[in-house]
C-alpha atoms as a PDB file:
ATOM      1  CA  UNK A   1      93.810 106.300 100.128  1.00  0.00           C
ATOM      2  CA  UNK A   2      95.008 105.283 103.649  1.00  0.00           C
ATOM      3  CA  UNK A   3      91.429 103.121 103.990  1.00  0.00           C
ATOM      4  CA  UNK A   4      92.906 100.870 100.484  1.00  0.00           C
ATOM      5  CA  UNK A   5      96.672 100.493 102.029  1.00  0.00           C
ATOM      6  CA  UNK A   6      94.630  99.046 105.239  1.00  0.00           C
ATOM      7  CA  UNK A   7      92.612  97.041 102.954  1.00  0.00           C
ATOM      8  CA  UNK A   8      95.336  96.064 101.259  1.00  0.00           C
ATOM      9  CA  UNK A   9      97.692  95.283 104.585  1.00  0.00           C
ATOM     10  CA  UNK A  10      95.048  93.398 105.919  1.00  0.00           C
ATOM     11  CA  UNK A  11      94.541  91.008 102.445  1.00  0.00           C
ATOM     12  CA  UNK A  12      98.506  90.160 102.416  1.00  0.00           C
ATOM     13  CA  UNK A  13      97.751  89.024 106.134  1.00  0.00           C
ATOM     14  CA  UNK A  14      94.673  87.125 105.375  1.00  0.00           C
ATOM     15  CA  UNK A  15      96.594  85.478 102.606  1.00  0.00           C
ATOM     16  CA  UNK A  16      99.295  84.680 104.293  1.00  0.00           C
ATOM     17  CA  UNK A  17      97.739  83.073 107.216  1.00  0.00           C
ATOM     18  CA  UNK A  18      96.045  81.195 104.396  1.00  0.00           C
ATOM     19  CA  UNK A  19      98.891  80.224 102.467  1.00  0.00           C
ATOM     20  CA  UNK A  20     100.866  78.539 105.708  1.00  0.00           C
ATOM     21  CA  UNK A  21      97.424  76.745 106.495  1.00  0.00           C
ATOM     22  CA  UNK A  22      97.446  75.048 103.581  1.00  0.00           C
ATOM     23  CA  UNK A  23     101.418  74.348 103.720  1.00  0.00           C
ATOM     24  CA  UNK A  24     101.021  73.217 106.988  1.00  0.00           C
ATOM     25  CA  UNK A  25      97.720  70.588 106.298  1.00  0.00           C
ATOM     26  CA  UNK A  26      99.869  69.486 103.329  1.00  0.00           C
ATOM     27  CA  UNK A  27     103.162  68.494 105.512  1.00  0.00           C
ATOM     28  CA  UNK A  28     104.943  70.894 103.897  1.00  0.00           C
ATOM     29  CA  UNK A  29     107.965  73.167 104.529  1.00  0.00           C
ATOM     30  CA  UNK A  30     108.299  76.710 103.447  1.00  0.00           C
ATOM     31  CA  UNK A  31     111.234  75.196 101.812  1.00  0.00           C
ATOM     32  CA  UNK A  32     109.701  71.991 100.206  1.00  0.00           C
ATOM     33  CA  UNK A  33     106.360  74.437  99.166  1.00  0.00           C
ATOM     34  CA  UNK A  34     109.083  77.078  97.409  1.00  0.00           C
ATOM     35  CA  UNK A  35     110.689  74.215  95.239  1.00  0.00           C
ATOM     36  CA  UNK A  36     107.175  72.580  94.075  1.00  0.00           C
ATOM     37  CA  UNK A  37     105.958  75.885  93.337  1.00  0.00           C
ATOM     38  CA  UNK A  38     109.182  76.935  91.549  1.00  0.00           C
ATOM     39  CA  UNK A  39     109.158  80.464  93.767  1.00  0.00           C
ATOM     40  CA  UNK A  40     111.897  81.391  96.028  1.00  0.00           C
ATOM     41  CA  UNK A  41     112.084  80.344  99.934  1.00  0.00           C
ATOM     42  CA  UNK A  42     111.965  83.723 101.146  1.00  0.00           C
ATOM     43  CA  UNK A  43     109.244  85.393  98.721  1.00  0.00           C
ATOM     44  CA  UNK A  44     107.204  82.076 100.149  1.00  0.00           C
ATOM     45  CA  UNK A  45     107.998  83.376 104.010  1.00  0.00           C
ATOM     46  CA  UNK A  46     107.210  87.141 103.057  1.00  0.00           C
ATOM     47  CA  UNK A  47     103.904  85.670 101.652  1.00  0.00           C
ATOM     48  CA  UNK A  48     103.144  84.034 105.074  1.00  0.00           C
ATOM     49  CA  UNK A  49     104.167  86.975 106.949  1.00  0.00           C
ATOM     50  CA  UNK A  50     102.374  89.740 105.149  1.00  0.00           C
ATOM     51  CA  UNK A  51     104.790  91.241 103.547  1.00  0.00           C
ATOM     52  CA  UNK A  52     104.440  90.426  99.998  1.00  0.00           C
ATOM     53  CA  UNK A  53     101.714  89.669  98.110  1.00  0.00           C
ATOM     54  CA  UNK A  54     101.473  87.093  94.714  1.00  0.00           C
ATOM     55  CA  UNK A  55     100.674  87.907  91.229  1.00  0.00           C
ATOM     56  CA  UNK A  56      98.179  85.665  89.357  1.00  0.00           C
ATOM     57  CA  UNK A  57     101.123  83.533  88.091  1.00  0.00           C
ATOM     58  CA  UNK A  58     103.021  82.895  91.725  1.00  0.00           C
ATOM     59  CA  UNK A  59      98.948  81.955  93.536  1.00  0.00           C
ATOM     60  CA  UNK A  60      98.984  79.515  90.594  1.00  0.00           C
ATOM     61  CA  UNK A  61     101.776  77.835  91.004  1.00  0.00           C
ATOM     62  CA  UNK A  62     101.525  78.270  94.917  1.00  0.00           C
ATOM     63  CA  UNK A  63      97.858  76.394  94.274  1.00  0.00           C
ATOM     64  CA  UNK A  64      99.094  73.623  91.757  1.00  0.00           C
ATOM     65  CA  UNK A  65     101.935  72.444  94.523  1.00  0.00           C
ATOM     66  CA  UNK A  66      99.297  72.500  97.431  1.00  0.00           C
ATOM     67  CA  UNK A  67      97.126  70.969  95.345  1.00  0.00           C
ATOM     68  CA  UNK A  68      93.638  73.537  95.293  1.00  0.00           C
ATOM     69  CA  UNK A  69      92.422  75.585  92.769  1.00  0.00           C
ATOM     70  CA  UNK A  70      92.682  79.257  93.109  1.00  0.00           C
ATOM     71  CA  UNK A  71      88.978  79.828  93.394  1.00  0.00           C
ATOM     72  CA  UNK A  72      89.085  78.239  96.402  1.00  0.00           C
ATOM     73  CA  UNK A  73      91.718  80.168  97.720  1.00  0.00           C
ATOM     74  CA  UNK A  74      89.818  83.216  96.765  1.00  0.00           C
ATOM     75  CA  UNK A  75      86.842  82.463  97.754  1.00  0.00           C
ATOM     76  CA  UNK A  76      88.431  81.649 101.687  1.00  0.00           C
ATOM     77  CA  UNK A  77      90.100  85.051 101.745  1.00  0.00           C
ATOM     78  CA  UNK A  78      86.771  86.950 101.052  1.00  0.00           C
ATOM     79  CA  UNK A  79      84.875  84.857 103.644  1.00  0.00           C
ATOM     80  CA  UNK A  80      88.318  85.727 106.069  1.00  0.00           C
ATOM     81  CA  UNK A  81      87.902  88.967 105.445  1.00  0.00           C
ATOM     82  CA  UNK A  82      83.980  89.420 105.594  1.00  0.00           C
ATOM     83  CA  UNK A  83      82.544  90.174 108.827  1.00  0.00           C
ATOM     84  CA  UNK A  84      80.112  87.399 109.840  1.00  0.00           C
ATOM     85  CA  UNK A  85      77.046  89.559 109.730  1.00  0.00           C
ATOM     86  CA  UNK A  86      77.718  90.419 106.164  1.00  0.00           C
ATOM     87  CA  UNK A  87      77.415  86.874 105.336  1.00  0.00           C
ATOM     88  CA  UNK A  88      74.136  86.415 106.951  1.00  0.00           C
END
């Protein structure tokens, strides 16, 4: 059980160094990103800092105001948090 909350911990982290990647490349505020994406400012910072994680409905909107699909999104988190031998 303790081995999935670490998983877990550590996916929220990968996301949300993700998620202020893409905010950042875009020129966007957490602010500006929160009101394109309908969410609230603060669930949008407690993304970036770990703290929350989104359901399917909040990483689609969060993707259709940065302006990626969600595959993509997906797909970079499992390559973040695959260790480089594993990809071969």
């Amino acid at each position: 059980m303790l081995r999935l909350m670490d998983e877990g911990k550590s996916l929220r982290e990968a996301f949300g160094r993700l998620l202020r990647e893409l905010r950042e490349a875009r020129g966007l505020s957490q602010s500006e990103l929160a009101l394109e994406s309908d969410l609230d400012q603060t669930f949008v910072s407690l993304l970036e800092r770990g703290r929350r994680q989104p359901s399917l409905l909040s990483l689609f909107a969060l993707c259709e105001a940065l302006d990626i699909e969600p595959y993509v999104v997906v797909r970079r988190l499992q390559l973040a948090l695959t260790p480089a031998a594993q990809r071969g």
